[in-house]
Protein backbone atom coordinates (compact mmCIF):
# COMPACT_ATOMS: atom_id res chain seq x y z
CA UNK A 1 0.00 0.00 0.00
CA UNK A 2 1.36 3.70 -1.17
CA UNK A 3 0.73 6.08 1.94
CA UNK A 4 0.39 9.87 0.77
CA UNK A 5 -0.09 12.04 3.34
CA UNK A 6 0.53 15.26 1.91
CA UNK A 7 -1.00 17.82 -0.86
CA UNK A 8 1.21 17.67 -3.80
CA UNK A 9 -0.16 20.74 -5.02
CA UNK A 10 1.46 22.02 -1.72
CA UNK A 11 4.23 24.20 -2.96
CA UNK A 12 6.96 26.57 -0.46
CA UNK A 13 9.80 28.94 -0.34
CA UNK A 14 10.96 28.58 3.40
CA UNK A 15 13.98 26.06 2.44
CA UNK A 16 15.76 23.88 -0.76
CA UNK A 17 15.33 21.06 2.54
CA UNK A 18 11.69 20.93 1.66
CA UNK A 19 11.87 19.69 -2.10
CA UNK A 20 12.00 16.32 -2.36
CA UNK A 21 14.28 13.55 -3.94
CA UNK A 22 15.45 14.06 -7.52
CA UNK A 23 14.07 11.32 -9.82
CA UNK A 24 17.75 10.92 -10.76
CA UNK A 25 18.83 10.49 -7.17
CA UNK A 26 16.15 7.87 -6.07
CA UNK A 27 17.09 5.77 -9.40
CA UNK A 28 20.30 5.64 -7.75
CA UNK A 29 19.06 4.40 -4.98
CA UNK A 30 16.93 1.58 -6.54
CA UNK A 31 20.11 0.25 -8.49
CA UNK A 32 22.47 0.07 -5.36
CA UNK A 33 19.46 -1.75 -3.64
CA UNK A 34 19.86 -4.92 -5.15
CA UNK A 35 21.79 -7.95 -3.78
CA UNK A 36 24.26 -7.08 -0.94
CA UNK A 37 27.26 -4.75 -0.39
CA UNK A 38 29.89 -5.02 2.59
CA UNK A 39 28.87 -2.63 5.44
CA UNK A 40 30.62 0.61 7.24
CA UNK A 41 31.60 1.75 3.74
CA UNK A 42 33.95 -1.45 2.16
CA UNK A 43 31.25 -1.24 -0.37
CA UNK A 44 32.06 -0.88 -4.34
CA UNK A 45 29.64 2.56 -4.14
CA UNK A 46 31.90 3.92 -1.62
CA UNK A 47 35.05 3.23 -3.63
CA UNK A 48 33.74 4.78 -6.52
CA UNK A 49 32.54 8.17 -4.50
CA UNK A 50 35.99 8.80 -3.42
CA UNK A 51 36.73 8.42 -7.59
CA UNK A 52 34.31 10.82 -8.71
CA UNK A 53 35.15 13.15 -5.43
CA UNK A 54 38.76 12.67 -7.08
CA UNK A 55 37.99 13.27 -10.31
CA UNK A 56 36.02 16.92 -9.02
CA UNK A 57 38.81 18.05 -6.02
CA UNK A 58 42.07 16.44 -7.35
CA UNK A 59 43.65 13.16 -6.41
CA UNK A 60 45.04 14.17 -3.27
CA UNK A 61 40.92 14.60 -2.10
CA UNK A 62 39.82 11.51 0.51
CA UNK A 63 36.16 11.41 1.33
CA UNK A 64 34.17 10.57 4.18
CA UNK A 65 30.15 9.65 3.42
CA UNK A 66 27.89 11.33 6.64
CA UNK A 67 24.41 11.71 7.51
CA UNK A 68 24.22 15.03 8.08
CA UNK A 69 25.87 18.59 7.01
CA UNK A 70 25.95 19.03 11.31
CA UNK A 71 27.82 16.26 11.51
CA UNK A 72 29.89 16.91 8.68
CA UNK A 73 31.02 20.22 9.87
CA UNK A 74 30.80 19.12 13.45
CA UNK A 75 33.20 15.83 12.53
CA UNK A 76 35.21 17.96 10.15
CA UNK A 77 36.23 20.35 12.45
CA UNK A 78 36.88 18.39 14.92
CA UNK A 79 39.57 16.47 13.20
CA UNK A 80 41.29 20.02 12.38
CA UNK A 81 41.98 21.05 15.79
CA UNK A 82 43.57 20.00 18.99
CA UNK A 83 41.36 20.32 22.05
CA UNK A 84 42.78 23.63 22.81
CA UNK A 85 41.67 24.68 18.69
CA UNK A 86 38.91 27.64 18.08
CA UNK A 87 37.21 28.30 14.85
CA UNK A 88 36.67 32.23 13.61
CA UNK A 89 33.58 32.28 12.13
CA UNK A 90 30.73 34.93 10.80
CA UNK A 91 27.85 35.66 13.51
CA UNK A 92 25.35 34.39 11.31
CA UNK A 93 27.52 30.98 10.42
CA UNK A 94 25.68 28.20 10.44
CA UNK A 95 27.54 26.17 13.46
CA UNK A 96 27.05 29.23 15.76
CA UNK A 97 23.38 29.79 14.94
CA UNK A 98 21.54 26.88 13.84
CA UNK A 99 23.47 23.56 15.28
CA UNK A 100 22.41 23.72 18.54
CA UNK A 101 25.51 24.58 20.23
CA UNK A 102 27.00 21.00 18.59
CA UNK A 103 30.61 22.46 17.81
CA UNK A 104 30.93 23.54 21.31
CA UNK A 105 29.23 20.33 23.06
CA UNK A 106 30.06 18.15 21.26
CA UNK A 107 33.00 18.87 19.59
CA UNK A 108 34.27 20.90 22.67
CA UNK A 109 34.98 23.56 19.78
CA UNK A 110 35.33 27.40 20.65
CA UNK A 111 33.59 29.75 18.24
CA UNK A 112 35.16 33.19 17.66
CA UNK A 113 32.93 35.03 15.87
CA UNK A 114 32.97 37.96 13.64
CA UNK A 115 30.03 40.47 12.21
CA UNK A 116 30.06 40.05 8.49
CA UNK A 117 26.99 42.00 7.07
CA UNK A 118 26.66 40.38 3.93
CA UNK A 119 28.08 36.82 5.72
CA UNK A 120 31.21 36.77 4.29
CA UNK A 121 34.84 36.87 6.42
CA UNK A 122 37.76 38.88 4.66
CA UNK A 123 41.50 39.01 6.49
CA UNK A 124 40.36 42.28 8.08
CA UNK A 125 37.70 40.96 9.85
CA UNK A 126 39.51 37.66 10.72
CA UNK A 127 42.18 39.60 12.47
CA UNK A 128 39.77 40.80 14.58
CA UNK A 129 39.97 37.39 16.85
CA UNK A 130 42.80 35.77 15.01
CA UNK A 131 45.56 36.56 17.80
CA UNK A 132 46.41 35.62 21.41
CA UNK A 133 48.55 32.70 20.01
CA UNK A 134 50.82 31.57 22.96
CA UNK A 135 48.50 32.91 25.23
CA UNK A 136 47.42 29.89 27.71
CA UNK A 137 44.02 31.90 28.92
CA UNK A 138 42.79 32.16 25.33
CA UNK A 139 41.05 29.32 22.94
CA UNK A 140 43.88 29.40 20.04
CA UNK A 141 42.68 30.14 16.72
CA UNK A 142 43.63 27.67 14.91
CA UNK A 143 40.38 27.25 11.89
CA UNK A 144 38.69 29.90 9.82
CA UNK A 145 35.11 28.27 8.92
CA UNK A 146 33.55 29.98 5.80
CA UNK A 147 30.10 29.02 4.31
CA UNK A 148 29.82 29.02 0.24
CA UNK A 149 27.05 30.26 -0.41
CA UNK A 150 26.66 31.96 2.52
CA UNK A 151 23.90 31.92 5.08
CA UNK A 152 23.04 35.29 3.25
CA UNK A 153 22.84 34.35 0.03
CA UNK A 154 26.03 35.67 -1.01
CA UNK A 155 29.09 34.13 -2.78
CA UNK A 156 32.93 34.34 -2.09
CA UNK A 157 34.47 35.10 -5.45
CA UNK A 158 37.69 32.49 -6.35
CA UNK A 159 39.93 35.38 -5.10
CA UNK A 160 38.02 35.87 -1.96
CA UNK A 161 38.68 32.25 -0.87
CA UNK A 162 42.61 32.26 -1.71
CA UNK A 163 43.06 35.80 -0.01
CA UNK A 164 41.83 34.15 3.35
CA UNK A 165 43.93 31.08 2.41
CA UNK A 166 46.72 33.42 2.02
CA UNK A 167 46.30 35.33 4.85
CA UNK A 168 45.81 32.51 7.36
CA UNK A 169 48.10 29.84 6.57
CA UNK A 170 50.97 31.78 7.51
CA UNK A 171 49.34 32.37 10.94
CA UNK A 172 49.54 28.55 11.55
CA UNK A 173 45.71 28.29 10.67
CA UNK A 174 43.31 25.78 8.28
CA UNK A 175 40.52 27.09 6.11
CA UNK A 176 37.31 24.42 6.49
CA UNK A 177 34.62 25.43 4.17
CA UNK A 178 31.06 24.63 5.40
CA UNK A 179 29.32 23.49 1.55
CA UNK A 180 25.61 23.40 2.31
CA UNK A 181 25.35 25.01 -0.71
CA UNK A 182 28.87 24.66 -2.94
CA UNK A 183 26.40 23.52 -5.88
CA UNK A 184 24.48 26.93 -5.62
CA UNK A 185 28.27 28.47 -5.90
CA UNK A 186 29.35 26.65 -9.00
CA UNK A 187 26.58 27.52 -10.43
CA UNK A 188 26.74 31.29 -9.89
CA UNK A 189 30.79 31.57 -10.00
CA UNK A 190 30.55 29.92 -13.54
CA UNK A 191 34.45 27.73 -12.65
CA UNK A 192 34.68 23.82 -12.05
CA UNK A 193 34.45 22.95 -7.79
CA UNK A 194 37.84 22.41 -7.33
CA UNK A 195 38.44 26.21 -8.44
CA UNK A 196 37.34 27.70 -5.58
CA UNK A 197 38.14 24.49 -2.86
CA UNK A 198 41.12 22.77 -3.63
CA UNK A 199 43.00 25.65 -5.69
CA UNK A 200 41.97 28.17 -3.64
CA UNK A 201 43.60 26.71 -0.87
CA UNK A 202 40.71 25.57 1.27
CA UNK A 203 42.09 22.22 3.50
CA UNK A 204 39.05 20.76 4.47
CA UNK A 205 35.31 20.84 3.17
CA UNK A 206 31.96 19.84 3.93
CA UNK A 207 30.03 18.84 1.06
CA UNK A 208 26.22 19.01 0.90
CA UNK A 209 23.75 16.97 -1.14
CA UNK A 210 20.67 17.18 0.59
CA UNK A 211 19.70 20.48 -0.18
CA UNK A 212 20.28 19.65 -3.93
CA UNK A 213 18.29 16.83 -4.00
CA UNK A 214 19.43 13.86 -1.88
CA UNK A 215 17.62 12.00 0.22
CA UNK A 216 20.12 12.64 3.07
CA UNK A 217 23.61 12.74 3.25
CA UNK A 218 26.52 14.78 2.82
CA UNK A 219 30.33 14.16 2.82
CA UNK A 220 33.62 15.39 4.67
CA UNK A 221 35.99 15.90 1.85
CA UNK A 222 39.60 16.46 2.82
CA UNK A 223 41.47 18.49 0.40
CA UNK A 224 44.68 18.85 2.35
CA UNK A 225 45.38 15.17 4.30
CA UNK A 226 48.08 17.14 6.34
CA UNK A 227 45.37 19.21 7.77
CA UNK A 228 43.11 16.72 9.18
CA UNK A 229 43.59 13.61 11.06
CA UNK A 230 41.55 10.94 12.88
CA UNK A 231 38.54 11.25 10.60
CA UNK A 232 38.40 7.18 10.44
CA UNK A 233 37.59 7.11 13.73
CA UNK A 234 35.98 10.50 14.67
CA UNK A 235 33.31 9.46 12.22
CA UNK A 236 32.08 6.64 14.15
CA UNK A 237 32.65 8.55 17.92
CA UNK A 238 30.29 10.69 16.70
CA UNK A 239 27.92 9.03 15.52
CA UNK A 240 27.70 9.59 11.32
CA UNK A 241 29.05 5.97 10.57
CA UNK A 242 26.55 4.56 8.14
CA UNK A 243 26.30 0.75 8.36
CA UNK A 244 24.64 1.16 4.96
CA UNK A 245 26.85 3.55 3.73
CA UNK A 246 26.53 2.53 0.03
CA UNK A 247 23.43 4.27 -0.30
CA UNK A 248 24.92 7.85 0.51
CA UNK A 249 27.55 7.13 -1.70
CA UNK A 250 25.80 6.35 -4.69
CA UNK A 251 23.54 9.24 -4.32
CA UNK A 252 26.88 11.23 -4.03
CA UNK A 253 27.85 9.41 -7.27
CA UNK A 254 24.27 10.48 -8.87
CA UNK A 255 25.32 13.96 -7.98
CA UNK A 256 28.60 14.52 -9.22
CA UNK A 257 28.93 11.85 -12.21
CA UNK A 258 27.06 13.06 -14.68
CA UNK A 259 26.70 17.16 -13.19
CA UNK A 260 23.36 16.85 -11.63
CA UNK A 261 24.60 18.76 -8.95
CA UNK A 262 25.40 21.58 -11.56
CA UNK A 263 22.18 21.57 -13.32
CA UNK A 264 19.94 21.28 -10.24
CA UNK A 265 21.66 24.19 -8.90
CA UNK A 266 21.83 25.98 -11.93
CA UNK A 267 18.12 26.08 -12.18
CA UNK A 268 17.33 26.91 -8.53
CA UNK A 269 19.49 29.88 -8.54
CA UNK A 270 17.85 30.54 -12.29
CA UNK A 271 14.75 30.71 -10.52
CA UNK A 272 15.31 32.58 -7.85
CA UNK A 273 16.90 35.29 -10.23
CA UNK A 274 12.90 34.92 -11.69
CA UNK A 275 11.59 35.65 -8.49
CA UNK A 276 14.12 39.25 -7.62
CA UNK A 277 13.29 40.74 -11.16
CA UNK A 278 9.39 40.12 -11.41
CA UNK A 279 9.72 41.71 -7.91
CA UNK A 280 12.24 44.49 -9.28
CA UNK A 281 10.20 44.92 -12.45
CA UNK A 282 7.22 45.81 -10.30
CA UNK A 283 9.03 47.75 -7.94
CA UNK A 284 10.20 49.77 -10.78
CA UNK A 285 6.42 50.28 -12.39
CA UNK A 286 5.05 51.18 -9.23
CA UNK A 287 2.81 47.55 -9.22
CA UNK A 288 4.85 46.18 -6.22
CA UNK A 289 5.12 48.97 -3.02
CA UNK A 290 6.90 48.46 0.15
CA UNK A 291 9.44 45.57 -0.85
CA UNK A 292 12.97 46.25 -0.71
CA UNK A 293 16.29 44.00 -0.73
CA UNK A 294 18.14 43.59 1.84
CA UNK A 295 20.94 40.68 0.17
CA UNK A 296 22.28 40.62 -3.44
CA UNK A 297 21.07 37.15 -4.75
CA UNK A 298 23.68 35.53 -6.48
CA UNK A 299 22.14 31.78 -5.68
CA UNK A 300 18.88 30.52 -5.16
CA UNK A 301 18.01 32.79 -1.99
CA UNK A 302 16.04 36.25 -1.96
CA UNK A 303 16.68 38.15 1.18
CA UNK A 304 14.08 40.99 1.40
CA UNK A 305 11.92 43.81 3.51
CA UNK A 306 8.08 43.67 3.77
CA UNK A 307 5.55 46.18 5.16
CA UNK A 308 4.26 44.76 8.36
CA UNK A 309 1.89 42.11 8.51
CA UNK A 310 2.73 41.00 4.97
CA UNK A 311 4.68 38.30 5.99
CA UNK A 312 2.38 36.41 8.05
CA UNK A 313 -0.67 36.82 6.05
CA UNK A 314 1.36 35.64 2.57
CA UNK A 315 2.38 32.66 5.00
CA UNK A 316 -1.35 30.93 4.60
CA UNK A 317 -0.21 30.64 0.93
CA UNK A 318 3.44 29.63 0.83
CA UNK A 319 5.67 28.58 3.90
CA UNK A 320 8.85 30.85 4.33
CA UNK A 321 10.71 31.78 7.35
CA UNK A 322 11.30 35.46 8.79
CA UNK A 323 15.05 35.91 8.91
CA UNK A 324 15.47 39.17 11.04
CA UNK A 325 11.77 40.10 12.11
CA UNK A 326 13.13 43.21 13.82
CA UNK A 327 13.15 44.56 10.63
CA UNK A 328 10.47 42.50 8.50
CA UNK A 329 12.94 40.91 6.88
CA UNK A 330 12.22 37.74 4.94
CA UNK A 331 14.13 34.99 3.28
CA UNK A 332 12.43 32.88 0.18
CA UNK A 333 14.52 30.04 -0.84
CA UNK A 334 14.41 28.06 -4.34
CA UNK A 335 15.09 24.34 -5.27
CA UNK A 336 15.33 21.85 -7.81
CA UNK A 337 12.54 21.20 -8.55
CA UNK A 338 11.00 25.09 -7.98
CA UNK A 339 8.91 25.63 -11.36
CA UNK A 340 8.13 29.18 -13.00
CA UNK A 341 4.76 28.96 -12.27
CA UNK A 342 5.25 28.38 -8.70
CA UNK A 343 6.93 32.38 -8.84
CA UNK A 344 4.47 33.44 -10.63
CA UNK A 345 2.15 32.54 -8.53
CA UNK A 346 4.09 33.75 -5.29
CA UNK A 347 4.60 37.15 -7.15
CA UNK A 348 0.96 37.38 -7.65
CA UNK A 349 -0.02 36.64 -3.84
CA UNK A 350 2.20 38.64 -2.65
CA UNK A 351 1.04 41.63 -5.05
CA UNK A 352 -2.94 40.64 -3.54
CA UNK A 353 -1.09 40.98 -0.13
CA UNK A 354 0.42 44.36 -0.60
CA UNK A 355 -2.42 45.88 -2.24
CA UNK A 356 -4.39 44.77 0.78
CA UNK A 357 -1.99 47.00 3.08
């Protein structure tokens, strides 16, 4: 018996988590399903992730299959650092605001952040907490953690990355790049992945799928072995060992093989570009009043300002999520599988909802 519980008409804007599976993902699923595979990742998928991972981040790249892009970061950090170690990170990172706490409880990781306003760190504003080395009452910083795409939408350019590489390797630090969204970054930087990761001198990097359209799953991916350590056995202490790891890896295959990571993302920033200039183009002929920007979009995010009570009312339509409601500011995210009609028909309710004001 199929069990549907949901309205497929039901359609959203709050997160690229809510889309489903990509038809090409779950086929890759169905054909590593068959027969069995040796557990804990001695499985022929496995093998040929850390290939194709190869093949995208050079051959020095080793890859490690986990559920989650918390644990992935959480993990990856971890096996960056001695216990002493602190991370420099933006305020609005995604391990200080919306893990829980898990770098610092679980990883025992010290978070040194730094107010970025459109999310992204520069050597200026690392310097701001990258001292006090030697210094035996201070967490050492030791890891700059920087999120492509950022939590604001925005993108670090090629040269962005390797001018923090640059600056902080001298210092004795490691660059870790938290990938939620790397696809959303290829896509919008136009250059292969390894351009702005391996090349750029990032050492280690979490890689995310399920906002792309996996199932679940992401993957640790050290660039720089001599910046890492333990990750064999990290994994498993905390808890992102998959006994059935094959299926991660071969949607992590799916994803990279054959550039389904590139086109998904491709067309969720494409249609979140749709979204800004219907709302532009309206702004411009007076049809749309009272929206502004508040975030360039160069991936598949809008960050924007509503009059009051616009938010909440448009909310019976289509689920999003308020991201500073201090200021009535919003944030409308776009996925794979986000279809022109489904911003057309935003753009119209939210035209109803401002007309209403």
């Amino acid at each position: 018996m199929t069990l549907q519980l949901h309205d497929l008409d039901l359609r959203g804007f709050a997160s690229d988590n809510y889309a489903g599976v990509h038809p090409e993902i779950l086929d890759a699923i169905a054909a590593a399903n068959n027969g069995h595979q040796i557990a804990y990742g001695e499985d022929l998928y496995t093998a040929r992730v850390n290939e194709v991972f190869a093949e995208h981040f050079g051959e020095q790249a080793q890859t490690f299959p986990v559920f989650n892009g918390t644990g992935a970061n959480v993990v990856g950090l971890q096996s960056m650092l001695p216990r002493w170690g602190a991370v420099v990170c933006t305020s609005t990172a995604h391990i200080h605001t919306d893990e829980a706490g898990a770098p610092e409880r679980v990883a025992g990781i010290k978070l040194l952040t730094v107010d970025a306003p459109d999310g992204k760190l520069t050597p200026e504003l690392i310097d701001r907490e990258a001292w006090g080395w030697g210094d035996e009452h201070r967490p050492q910083p030791l890891v700059v953690s920087i999120t492509q795409t950022t939590e604001l939408g925005t993108a670090y350019t090629v040269d962005e990355v390797r001018a923090i590489a640059d600056h902080i390797h001298p210092l004795g630090m490691k660059l870790h790049m938290d990938g939620a969204r790397i696809s959303n970054a290829a896509a919008t930087l136009g250059v292969p992945l390894r351009a702005f990761t391996t090349d750029a001198g990032v050492d280690v990097l979490s890689f995310g799928g399920t906002k792309n359209g996996m199932l679940y799953g992401e993957a640790i991916v050290v660039l720089n072995p001599a910046a890492s350590e333990g990750l064999h056995y990290l994994r498993k202490m905390n808890m992102q060992l998959s006994s059935k790891m094959r299926f991660v890896s071969a949607q992590l295959i799916a994803l990279l093989e054959d550039d389904l990571y590139l086109r998904s993302a491709r067309h969720a920033n494409a249609m979140a570009m749709r979204l800004r200039s219907a709302l532009e183009r309206g702004i411009a002929d007076g049809s749309i009043r009272g929206v502004g920007f508040s975030q360039d979009t160069r991936a598949n995010g809008v960050f924007a300002t509503l009059p009051a009570g616009v938010a909440d009312r448009l909310r019976q339509h289509f689920r999003f999520y308020d991201w500073d409601a201090s200021r009535n500011e919003v944030r409308w995210m776009c996925s794979f599988d986000t279809t022109e009609q489904d911003i057309d028909d935003f753009v119209a309710a939210l035209t109803r909802e401002l007309d209403a004001v």
